[in-house]
C-alpha atoms as a PDB file:
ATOM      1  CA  UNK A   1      21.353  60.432  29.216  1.00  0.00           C
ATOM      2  CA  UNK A   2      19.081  57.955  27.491  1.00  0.00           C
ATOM      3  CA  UNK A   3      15.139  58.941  28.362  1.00  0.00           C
ATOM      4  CA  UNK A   4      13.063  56.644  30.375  1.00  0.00           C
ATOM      5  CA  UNK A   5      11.480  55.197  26.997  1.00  0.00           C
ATOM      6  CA  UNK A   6      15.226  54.081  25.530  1.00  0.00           C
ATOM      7  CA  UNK A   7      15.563  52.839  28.610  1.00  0.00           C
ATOM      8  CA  UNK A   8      12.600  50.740  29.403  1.00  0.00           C
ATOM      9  CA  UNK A   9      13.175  48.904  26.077  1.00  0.00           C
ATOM     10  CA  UNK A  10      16.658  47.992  26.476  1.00  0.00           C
ATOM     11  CA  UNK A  11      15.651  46.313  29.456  1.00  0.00           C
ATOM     12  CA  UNK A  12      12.937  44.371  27.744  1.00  0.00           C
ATOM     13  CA  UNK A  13      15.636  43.496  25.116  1.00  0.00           C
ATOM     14  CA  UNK A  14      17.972  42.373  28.134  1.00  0.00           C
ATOM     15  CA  UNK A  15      15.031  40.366  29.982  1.00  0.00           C
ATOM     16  CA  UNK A  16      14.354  38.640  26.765  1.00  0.00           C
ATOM     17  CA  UNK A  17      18.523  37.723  26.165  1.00  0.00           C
ATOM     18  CA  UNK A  18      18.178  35.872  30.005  1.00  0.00           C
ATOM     19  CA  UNK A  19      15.757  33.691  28.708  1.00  0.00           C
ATOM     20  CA  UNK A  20      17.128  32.490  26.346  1.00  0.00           C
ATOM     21  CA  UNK A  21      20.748  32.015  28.212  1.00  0.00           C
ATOM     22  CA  UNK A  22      18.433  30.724  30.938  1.00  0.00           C
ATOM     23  CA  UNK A  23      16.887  28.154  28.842  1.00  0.00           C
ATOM     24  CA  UNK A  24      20.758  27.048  27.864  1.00  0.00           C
ATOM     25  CA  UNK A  25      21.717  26.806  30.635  1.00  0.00           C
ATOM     26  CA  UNK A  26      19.033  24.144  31.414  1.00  0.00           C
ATOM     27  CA  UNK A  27      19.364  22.159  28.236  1.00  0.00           C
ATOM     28  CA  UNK A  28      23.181  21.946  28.412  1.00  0.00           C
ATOM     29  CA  UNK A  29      22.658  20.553  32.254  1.00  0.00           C
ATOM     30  CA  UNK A  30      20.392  18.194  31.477  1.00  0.00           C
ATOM     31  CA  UNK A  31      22.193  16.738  28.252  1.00  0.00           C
ATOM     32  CA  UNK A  32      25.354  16.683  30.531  1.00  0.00           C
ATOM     33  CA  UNK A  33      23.841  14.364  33.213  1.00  0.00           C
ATOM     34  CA  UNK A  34      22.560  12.231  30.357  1.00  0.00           C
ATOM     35  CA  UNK A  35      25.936  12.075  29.211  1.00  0.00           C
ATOM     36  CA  UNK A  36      27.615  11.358  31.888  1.00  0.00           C
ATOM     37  CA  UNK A  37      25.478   8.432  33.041  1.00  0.00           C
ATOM     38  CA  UNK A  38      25.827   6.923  29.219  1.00  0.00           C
ATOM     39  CA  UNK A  39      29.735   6.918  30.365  1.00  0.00           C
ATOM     40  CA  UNK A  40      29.622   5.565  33.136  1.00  0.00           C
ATOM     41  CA  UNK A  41      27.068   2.549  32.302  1.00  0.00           C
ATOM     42  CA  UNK A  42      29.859   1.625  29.105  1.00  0.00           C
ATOM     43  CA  UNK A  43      33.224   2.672  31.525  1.00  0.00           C
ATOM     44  CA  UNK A  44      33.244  -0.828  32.951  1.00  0.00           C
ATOM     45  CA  UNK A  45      33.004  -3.058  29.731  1.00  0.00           C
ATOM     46  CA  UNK A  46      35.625  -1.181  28.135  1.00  0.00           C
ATOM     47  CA  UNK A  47      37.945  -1.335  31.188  1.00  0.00           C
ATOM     48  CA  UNK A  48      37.463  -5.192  31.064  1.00  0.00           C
ATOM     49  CA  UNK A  49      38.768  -5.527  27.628  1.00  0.00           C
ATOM     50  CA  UNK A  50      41.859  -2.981  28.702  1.00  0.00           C
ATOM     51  CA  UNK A  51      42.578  -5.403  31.382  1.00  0.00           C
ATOM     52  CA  UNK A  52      42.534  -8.496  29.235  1.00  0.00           C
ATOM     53  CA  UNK A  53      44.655  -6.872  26.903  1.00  0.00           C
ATOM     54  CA  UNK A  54      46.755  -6.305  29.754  1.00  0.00           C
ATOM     55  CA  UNK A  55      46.634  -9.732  31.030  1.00  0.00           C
ATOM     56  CA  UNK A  56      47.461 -11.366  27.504  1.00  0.00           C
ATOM     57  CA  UNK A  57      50.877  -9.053  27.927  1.00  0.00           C
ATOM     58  CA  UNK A  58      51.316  -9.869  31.006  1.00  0.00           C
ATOM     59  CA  UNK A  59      51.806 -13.461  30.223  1.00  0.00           C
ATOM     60  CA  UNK A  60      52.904 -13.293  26.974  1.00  0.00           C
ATOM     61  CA  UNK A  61      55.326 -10.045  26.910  1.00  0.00           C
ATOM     62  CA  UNK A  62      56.941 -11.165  23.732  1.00  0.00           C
ATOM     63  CA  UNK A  63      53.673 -10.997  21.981  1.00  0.00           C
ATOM     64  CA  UNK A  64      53.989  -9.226  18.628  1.00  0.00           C
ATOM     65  CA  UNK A  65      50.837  -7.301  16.649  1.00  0.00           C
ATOM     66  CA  UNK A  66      50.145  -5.337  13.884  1.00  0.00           C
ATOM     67  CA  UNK A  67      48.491  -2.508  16.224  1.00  0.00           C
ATOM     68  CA  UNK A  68      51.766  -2.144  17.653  1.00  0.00           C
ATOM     69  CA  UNK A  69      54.840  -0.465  16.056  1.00  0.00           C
ATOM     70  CA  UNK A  70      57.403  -2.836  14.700  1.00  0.00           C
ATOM     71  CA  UNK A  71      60.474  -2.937  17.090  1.00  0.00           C
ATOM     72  CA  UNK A  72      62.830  -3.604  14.013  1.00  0.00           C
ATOM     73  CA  UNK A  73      61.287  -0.557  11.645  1.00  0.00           C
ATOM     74  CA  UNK A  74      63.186   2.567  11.493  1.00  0.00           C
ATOM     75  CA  UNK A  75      61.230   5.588  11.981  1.00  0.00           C
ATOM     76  CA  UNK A  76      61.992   9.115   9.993  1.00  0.00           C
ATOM     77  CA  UNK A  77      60.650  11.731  11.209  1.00  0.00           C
ATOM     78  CA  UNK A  78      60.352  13.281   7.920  1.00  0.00           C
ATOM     79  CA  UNK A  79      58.079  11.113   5.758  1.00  0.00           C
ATOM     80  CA  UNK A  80      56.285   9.467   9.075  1.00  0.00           C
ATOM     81  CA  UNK A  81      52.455   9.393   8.147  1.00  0.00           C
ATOM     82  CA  UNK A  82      49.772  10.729  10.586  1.00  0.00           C
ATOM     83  CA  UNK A  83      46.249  11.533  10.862  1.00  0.00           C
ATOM     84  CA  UNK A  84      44.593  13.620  13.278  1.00  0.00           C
ATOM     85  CA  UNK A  85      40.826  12.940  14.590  1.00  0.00           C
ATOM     86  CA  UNK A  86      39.780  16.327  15.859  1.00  0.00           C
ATOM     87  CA  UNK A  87      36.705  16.673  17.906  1.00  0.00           C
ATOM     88  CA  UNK A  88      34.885  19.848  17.642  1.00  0.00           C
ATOM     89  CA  UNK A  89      31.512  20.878  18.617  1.00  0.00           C
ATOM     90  CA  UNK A  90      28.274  21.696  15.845  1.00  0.00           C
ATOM     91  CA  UNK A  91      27.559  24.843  17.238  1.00  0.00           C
ATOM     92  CA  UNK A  92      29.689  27.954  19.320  1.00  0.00           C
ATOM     93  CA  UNK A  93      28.552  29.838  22.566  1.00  0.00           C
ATOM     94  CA  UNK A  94      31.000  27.476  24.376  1.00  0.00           C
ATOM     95  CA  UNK A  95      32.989  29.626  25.658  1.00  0.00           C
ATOM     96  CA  UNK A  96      37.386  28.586  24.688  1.00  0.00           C
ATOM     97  CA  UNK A  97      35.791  25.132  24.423  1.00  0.00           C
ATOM     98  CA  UNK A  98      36.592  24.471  20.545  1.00  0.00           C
ATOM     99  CA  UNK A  99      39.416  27.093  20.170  1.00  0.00           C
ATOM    100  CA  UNK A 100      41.954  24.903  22.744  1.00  0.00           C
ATOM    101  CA  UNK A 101      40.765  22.468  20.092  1.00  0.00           C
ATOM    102  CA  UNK A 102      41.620  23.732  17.558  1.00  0.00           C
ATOM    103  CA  UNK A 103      44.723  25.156  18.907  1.00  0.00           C
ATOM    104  CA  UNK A 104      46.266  21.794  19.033  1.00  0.00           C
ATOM    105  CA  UNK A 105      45.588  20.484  16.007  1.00  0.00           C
ATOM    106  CA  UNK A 106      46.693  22.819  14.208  1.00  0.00           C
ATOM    107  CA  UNK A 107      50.231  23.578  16.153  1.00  0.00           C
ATOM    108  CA  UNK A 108      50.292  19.508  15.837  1.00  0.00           C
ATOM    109  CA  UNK A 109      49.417  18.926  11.942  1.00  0.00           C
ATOM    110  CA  UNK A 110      51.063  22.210  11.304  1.00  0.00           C
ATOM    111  CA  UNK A 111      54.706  21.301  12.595  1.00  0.00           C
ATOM    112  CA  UNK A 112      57.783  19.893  11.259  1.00  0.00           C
ATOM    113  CA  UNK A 113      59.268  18.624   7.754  1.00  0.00           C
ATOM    114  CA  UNK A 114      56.481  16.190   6.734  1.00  0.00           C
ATOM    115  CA  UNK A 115      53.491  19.057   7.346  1.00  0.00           C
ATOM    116  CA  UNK A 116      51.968  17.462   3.683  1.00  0.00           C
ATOM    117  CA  UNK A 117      52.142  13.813   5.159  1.00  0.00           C
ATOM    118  CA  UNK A 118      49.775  14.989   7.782  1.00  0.00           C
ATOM    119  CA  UNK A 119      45.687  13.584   7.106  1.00  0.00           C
ATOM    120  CA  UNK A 120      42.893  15.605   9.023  1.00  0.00           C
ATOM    121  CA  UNK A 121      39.807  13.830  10.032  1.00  0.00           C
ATOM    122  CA  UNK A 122      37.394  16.242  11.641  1.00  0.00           C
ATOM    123  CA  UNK A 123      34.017  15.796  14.172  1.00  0.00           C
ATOM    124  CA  UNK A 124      31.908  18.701  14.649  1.00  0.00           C
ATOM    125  CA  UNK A 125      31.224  21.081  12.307  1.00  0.00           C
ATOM    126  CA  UNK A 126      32.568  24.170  13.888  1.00  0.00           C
ATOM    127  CA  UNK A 127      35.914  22.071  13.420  1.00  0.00           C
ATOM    128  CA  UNK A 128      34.926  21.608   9.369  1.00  0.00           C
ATOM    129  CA  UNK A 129      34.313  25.370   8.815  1.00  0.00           C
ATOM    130  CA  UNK A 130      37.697  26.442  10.818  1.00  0.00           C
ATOM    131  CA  UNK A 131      39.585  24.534   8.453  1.00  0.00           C
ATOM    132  CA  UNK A 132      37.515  25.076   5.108  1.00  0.00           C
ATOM    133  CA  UNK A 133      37.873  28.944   6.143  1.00  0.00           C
ATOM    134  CA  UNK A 134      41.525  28.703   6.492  1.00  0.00           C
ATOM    135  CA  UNK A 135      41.881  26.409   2.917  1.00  0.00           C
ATOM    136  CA  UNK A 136      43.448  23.835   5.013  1.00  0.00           C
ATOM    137  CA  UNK A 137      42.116  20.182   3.456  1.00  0.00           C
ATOM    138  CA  UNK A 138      39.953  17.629   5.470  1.00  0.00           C
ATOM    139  CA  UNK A 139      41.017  14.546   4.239  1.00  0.00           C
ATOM    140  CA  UNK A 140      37.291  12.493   6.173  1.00  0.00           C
ATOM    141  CA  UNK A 141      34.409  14.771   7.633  1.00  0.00           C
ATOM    142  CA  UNK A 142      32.337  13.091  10.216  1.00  0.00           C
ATOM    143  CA  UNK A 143      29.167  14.713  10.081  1.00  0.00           C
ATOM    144  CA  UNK A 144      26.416  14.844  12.725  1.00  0.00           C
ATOM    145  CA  UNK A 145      28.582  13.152  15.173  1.00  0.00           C
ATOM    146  CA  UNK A 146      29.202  15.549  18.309  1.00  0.00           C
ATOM    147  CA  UNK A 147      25.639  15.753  19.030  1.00  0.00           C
ATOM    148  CA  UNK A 148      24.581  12.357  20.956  1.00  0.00           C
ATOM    149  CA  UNK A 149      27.956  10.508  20.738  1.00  0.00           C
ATOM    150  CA  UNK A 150      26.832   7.087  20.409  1.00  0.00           C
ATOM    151  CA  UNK A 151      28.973   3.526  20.371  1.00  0.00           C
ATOM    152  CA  UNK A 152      27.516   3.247  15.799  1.00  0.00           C
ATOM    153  CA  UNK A 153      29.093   6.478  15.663  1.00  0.00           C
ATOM    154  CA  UNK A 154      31.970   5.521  17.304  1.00  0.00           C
ATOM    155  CA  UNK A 155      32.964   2.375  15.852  1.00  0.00           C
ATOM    156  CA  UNK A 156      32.627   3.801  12.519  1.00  0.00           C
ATOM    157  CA  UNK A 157      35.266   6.569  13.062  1.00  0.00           C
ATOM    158  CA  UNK A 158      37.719   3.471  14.786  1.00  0.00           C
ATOM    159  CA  UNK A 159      37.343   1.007  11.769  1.00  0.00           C
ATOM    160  CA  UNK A 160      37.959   4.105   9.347  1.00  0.00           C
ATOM    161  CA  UNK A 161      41.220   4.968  11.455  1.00  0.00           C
ATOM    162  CA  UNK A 162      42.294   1.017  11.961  1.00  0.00           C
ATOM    163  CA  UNK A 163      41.577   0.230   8.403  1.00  0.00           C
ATOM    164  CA  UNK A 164      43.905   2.960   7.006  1.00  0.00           C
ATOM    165  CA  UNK A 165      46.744   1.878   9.569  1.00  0.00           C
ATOM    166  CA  UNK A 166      46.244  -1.769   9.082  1.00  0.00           C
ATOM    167  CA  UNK A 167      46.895  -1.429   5.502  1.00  0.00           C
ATOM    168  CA  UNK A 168      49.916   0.945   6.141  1.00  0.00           C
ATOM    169  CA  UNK A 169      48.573   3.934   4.273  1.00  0.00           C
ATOM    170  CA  UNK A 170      49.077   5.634   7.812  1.00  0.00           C
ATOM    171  CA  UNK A 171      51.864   5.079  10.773  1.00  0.00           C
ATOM    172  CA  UNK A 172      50.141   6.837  13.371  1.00  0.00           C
ATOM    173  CA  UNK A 173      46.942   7.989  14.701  1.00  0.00           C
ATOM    174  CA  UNK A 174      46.332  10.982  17.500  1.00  0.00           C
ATOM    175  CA  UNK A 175      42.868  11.779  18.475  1.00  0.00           C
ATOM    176  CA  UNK A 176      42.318  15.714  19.629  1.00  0.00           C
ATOM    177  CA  UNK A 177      39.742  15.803  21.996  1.00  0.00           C
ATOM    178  CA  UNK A 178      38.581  17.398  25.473  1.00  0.00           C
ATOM    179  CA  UNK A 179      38.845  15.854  28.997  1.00  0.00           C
ATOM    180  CA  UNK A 180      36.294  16.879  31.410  1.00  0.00           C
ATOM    181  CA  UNK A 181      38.676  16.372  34.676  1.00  0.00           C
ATOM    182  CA  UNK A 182      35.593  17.834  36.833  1.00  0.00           C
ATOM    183  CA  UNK A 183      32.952  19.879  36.790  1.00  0.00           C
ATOM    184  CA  UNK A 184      35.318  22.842  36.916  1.00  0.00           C
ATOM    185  CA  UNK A 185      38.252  21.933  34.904  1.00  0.00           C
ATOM    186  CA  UNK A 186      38.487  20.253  31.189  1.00  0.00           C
ATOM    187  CA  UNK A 187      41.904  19.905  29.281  1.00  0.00           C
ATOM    188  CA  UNK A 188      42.073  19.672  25.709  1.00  0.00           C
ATOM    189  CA  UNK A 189      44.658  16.826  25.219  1.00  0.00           C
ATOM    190  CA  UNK A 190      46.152  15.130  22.204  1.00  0.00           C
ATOM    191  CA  UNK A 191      46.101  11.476  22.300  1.00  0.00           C
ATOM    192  CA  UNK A 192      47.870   8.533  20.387  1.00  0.00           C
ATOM    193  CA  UNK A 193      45.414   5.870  19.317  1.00  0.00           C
ATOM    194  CA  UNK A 194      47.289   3.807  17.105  1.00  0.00           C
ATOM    195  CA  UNK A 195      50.079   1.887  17.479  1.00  0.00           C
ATOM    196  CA  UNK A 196      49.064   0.820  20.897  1.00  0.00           C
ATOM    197  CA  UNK A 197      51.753   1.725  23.644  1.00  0.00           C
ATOM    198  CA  UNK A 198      51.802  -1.272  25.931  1.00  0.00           C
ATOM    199  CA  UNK A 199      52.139   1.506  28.820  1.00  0.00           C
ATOM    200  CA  UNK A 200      49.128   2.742  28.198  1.00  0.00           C
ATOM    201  CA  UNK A 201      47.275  -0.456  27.991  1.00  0.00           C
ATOM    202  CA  UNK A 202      48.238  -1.610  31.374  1.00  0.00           C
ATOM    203  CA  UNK A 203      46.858   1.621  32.664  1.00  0.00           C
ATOM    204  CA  UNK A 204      44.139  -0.221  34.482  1.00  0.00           C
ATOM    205  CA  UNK A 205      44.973  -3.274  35.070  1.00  0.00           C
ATOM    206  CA  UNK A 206      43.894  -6.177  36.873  1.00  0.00           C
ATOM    207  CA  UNK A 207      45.296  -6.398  40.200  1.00  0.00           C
ATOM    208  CA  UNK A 208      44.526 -10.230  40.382  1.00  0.00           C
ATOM    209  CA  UNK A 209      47.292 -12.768  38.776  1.00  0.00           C
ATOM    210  CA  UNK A 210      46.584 -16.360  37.917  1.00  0.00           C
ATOM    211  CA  UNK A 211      48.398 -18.846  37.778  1.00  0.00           C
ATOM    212  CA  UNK A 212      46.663 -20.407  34.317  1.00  0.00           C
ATOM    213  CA  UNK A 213      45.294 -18.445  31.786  1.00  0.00           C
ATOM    214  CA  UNK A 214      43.928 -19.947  28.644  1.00  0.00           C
ATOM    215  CA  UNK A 215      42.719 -18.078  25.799  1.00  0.00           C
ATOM    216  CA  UNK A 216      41.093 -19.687  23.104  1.00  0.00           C
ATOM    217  CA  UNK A 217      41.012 -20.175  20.043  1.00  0.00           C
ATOM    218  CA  UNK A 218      44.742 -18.258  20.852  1.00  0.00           C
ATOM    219  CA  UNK A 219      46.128 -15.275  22.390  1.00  0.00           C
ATOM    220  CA  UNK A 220      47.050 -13.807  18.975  1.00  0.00           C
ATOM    221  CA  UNK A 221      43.526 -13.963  17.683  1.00  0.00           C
ATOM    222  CA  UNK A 222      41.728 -12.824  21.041  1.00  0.00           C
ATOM    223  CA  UNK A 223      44.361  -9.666  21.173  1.00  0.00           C
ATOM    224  CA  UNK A 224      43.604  -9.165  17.420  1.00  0.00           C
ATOM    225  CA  UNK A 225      39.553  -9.151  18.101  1.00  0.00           C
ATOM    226  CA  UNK A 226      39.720  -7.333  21.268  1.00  0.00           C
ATOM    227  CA  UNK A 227      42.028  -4.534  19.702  1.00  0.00           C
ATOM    228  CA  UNK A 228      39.493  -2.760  17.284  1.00  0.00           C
ATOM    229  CA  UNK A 229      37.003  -3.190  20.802  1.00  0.00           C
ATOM    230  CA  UNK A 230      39.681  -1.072  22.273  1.00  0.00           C
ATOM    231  CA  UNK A 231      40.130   1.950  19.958  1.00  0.00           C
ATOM    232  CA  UNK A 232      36.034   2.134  19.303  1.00  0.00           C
ATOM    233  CA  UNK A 233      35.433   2.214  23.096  1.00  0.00           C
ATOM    234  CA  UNK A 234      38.622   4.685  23.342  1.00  0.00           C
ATOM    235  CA  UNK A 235      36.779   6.764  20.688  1.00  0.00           C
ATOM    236  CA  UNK A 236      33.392   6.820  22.304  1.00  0.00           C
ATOM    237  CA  UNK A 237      34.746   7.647  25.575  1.00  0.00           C
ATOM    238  CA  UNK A 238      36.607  11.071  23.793  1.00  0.00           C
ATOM    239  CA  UNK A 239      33.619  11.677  22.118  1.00  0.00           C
ATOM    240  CA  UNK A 240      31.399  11.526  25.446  1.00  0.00           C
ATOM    241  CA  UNK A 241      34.113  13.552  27.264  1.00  0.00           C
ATOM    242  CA  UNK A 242      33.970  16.041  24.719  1.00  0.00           C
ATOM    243  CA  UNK A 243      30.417  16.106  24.638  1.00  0.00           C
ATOM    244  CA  UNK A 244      30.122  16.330  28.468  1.00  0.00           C
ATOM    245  CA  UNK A 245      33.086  19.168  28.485  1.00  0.00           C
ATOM    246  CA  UNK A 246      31.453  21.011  25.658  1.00  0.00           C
ATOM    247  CA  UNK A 247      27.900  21.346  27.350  1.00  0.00           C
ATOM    248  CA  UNK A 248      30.077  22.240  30.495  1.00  0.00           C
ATOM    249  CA  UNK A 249      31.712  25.096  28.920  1.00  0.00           C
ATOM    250  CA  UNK A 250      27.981  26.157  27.760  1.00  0.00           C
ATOM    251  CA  UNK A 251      26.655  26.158  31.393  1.00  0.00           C
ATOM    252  CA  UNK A 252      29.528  28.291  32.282  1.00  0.00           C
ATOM    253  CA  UNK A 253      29.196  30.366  28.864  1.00  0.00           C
ATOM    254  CA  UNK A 254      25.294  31.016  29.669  1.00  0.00           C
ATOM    255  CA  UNK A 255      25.866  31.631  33.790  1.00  0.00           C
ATOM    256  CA  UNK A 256      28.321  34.397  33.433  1.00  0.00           C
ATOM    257  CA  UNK A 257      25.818  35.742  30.383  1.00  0.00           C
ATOM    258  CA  UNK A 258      23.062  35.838  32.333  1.00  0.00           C
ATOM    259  CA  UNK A 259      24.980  37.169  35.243  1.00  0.00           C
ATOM    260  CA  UNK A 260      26.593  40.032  33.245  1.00  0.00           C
ATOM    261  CA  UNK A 261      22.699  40.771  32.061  1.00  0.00           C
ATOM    262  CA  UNK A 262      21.607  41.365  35.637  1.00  0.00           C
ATOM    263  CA  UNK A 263      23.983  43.400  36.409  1.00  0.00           C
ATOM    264  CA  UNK A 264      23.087  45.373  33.128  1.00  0.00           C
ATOM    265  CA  UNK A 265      19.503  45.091  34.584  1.00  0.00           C
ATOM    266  CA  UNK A 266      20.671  46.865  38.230  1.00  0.00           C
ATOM    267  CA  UNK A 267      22.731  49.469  36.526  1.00  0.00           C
ATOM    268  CA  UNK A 268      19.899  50.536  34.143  1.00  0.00           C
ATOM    269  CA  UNK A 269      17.065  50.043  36.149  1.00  0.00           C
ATOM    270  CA  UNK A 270      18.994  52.936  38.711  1.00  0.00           C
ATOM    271  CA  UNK A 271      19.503  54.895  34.834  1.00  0.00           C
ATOM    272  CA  UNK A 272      15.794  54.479  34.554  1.00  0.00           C
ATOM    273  CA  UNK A 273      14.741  55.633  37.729  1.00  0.00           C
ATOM    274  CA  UNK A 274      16.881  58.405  37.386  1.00  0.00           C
ATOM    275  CA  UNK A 275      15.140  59.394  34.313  1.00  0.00           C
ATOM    276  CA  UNK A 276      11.473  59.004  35.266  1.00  0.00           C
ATOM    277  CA  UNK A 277      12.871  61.191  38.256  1.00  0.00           C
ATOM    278  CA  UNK A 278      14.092  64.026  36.190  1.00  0.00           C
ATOM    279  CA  UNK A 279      11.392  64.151  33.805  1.00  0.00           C
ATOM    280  CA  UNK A 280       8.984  64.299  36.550  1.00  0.00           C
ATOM    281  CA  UNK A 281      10.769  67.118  37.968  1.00  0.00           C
ATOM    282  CA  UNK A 282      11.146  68.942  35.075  1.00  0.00           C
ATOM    283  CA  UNK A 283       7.299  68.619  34.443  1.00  0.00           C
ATOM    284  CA  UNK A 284       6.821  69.964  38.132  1.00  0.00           C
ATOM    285  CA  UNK A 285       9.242  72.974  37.463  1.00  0.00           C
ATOM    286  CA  UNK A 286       7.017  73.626  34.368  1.00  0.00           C
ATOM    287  CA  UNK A 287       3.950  73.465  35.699  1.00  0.00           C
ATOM    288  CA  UNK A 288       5.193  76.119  38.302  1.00  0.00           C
ATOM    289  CA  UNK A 289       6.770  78.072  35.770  1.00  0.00           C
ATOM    290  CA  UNK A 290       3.814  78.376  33.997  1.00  0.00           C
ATOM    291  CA  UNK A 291       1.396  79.025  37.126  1.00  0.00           C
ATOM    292  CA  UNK A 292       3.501  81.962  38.003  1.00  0.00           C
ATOM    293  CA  UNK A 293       3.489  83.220  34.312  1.00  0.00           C
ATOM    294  CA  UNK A 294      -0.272  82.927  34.605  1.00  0.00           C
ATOM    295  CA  UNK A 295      -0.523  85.016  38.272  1.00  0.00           C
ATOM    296  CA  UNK A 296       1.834  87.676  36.813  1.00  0.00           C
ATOM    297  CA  UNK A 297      -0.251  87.838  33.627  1.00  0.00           C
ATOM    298  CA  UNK A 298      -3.771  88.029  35.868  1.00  0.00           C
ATOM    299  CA  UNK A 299      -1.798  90.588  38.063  1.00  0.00           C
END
């Protein structure tokens, strides 16, 4: 058994580890909350533009765009073209936060005949280390951008993503990212951005029909303006649920580390009393040891 000394400071060393988990703990809430509101003040405008989307197909079902996939192409599954936004944290001590990730991507770039066809465009930089430690190539790094998800941010990594398909250097785009469900559960999902699935456009959509709808200067150009709207506020959202889940996996993280700590702290503070008991009886059982030593010797 330790001594009382060995003891005493591994407690201190303990104590010290809860404050810092403590303080965490704290910072993760409160960036959560601030997260959460920024989603929810942006949620509406973005749903707005998904229901005129949905209203322009509505009425005009034969519609055709280049965001969407050409009914007439034929697709091989061979030499199809994809890219993969993965968002990753900066930083660990998430918990499985950026390993389900990870997980995904790689099971999804990592699959099939046309593995090399396959472009990897990564957010966070635990993401950018995983794959620079595994020599697997990231094709666009976007750096600084899992801390404080803003809309700049955002639209940057959409016109990046819309330009490439656009100009048909890619044929689809996923985005890898986690959904906070509720405070308790979050889902790492993989999404497909581009081309638009008219499904998921009309997702949610307007209950209200009229009668006469006019879009001006024509419902080709307003569809064409509002799309690139679409995949930045699509993008912001993911990033904001990521950020939310990943601060939510931290409070978690930090709670069960500071609750594993304290029960370190019970166990060794009954080691330590244990200790400072048995030393103080063996100095008793001295000091009687040598009294009788002494009477024996005066004897």
């Amino acid at each position: 058994m330790a001594n009382a000394r060995e003891i005493r400071d591994r407690m201190r060393s303990i104590q010290d580890t809860m404050k810092i988990t403590n303080a965490m703990y704290m910072i993760s809430s409160s960036k959560l909350r601030r997260a959460k509101k920024a989603l929810a003040n942006t949620e509406p405008y973005f749903y707005t533009l998904q229901s005129t989307m949905s209203r322009i197909l509505r009425h005009l079902p034969e519609m055709h765009s280049e965001y969407f996939r050409d009914p007439n192409a034929v697709i091989d599954e061979n030499t199809i073209r994809r890219a993969y936004v993965v968002v990753t944290a900066d930083k660990g001590m998430a918990g499985a936060y950026n390993h389900n990730v990870i997980k995904i991507a790689e099971e999804a770039t990592h699959t099939g005949e046309n593995e090399n066809h396959n472009k990897l465009f990564v957010v966070g930089e635990v993401g950018r280390r995983y794959f620079e430690t595994k020599n697997i190539p990231v094709d666009i790094d976007f750096k600084y951008t899992a801390q404080n998800p803003n809309m700049n941010r955002a639209r940057y990594i959409a016109e990046q993503v819309t330009e490439l398909f656009v100009s048909g250097e890619l044929d689809e785009v996923y985005i890898i990212y986690t959904k906070m469900i509720n405070s308790l559960n979050v889902q790492a999902e993989c999404h497909q951005l581009l081309p638009l699935e008219q499904e998921q456009i009309s997702v949610h959509r307007d209950r209200k029909y009229y009668d006469q709808v006019a879009f001006l200067p024509s419902p080709d150009e307003v569809f064409e303006h509002i799309v690139p709207n679409y995949v930045a506020g699509f993008v912001y959202g993911a990033l904001v649920e990521s950020y939310c889940s990943e601060h939510n996996a931290r409070m978690t993280a930090m709670q069960t580390a500071t609750n594993a700590a304290k029960d370190m702290l019970n166990q060794l503070t009954i080691d330590y009393n244990r200790a400072r008991q048995s030393a103080i009886t063996q100095e008793i059982t001295e000091v009687i040891a040598g009294a009788k030593a002494q009477k024996k010797k005066t004897d």
